[in-house]
Protein backbone atom coordinates (compact mmCIF):
# COMPACT_ATOMS: atom_id res chain seq x y z
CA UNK A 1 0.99 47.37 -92.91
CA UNK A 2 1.76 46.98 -89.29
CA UNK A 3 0.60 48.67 -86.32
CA UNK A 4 2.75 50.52 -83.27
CA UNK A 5 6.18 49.57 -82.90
CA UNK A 6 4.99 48.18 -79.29
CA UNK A 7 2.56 45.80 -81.15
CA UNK A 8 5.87 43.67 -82.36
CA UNK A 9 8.94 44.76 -81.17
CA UNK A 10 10.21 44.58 -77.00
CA UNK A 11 13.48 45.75 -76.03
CA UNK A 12 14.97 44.69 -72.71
CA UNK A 13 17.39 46.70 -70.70
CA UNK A 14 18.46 45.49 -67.52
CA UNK A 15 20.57 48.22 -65.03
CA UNK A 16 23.53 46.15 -65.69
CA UNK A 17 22.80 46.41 -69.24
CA UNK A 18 24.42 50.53 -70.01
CA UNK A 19 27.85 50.63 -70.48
CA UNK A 20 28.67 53.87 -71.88
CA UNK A 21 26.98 56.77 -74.52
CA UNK A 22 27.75 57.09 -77.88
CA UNK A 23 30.41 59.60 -77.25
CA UNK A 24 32.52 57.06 -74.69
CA UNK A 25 30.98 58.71 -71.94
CA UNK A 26 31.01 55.64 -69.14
CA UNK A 27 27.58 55.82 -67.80
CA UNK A 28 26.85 54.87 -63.62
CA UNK A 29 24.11 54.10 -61.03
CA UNK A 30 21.53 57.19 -61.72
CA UNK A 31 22.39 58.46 -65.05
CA UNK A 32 18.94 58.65 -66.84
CA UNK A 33 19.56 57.91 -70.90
CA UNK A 34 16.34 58.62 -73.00
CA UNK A 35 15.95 55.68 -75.45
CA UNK A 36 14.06 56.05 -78.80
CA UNK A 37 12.21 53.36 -80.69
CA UNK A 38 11.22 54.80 -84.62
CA UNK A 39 9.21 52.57 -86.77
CA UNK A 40 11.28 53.36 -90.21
CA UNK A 41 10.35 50.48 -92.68
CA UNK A 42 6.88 51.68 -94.03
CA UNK A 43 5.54 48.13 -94.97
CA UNK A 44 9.17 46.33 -94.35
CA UNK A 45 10.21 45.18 -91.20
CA UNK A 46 11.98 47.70 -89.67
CA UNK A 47 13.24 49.65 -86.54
CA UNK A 48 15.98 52.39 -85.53
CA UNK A 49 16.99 52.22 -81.93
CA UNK A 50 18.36 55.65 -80.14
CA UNK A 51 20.75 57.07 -79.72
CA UNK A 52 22.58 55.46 -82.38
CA UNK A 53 25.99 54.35 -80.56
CA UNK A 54 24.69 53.22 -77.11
CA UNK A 55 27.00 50.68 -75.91
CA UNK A 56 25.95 47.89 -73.78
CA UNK A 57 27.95 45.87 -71.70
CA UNK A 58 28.88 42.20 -73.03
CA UNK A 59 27.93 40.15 -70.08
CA UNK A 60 24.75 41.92 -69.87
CA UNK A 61 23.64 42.72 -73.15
CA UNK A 62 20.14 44.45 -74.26
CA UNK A 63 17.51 41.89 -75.83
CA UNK A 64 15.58 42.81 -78.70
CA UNK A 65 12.54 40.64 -80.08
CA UNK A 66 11.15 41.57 -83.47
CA UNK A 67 7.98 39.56 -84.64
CA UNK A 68 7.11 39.35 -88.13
CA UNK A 69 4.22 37.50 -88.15
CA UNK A 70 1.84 40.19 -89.25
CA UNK A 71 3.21 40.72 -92.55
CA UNK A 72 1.77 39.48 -95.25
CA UNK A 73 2.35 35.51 -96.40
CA UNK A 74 2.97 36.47 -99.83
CA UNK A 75 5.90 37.51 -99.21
CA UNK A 76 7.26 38.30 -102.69
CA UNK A 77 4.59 40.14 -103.42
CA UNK A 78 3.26 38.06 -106.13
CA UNK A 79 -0.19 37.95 -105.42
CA UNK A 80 -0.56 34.16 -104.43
CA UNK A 81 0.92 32.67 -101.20
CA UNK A 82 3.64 29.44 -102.48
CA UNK A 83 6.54 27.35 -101.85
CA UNK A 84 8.29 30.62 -102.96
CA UNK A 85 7.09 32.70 -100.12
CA UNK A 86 7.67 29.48 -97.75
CA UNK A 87 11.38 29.64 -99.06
CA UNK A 88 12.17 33.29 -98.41
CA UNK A 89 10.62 33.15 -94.89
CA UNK A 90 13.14 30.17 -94.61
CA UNK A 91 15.69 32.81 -95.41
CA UNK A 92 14.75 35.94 -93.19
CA UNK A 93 17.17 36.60 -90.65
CA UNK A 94 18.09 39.97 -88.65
CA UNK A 95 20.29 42.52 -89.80
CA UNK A 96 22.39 45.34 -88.61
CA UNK A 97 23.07 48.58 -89.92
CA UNK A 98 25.24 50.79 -87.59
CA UNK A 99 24.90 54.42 -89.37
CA UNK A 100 22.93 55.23 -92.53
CA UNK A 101 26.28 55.14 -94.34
CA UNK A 102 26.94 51.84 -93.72
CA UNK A 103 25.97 48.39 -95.30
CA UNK A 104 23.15 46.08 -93.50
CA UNK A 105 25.35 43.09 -92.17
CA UNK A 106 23.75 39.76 -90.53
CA UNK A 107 23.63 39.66 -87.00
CA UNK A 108 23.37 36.41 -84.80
CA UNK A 109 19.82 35.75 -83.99
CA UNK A 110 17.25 33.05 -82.81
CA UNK A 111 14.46 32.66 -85.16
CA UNK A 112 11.75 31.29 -82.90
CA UNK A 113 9.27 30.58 -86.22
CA UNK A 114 6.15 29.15 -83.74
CA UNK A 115 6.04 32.94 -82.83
CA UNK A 116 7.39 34.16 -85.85
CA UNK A 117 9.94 36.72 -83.73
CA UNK A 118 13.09 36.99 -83.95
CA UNK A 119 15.70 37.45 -80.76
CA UNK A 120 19.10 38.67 -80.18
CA UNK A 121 21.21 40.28 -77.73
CA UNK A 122 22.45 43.73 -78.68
CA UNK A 123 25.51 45.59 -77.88
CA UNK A 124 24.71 48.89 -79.02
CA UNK A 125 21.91 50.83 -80.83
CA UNK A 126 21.18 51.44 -84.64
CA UNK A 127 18.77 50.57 -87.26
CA UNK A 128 17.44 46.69 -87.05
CA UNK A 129 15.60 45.08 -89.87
CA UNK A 130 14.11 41.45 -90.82
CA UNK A 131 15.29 40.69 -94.59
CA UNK A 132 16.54 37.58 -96.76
């Protein structure tokens, strides 16, 4: 089990960063947007970002670093750490899924595996998630 979201994941949102709310609405100098971090994996790795839809703008995206090093090493869950866990972790990678509705879908991401984090530049907001 993990602790506090804030124990593993940082987001990074620069001023330049906001491009518009969910609804198109462009968004300038002063507008105050209240962001939303929700641990929703129970023991998996992973995290909704709010509100859903937040767009960012391209040259400026958001960064988002997820670690993963405090889940288990066994991680298929067979009791003994192997070659088999040291293959999926070979696997993980970060995935997408825009509404609840729709399919997780790979997302480009640095694995940096001496941290064991992952980081990528976001566009918008939704539900993130480390998986093979």
């Amino acid at each position: 089990m993990f602790g506090g979201t804030e124990d593993f994941v940082r987001l990074r949102i620069d001023k330049e960063s906001l491009l518009e709310l969910p609804n198109g609405t462009p968004l300038n100098d002063g507008d105050v947007v209240t962001i939303t971090m929700t641990w929703v994996g129970g023991d998996s790795i992973m995290v909704q970002l709010e509100p859903t839809g937040l767009k960012f703008n391209p040259a400026k995206p958001a960064e988002l670093k997820i670690e993963y090093g405090e889940a288990s090493d066994d991680l298929d869950h067979n009791g003994t750490v192997d070659s088999e866990d040291e293959a999926i972790e070979q696997e993980l990678a970060l995935w997408r899924q825009a509404t609840l509705a729709d399919p997780f879908v790979l997302i480009g991401s640095i694995k940096l595996e001496d941290t064991n984090e992952f980081e990528a530049e976001l566009n918008g907001f939704s539900r993130y998630a480390i998986a093979y």
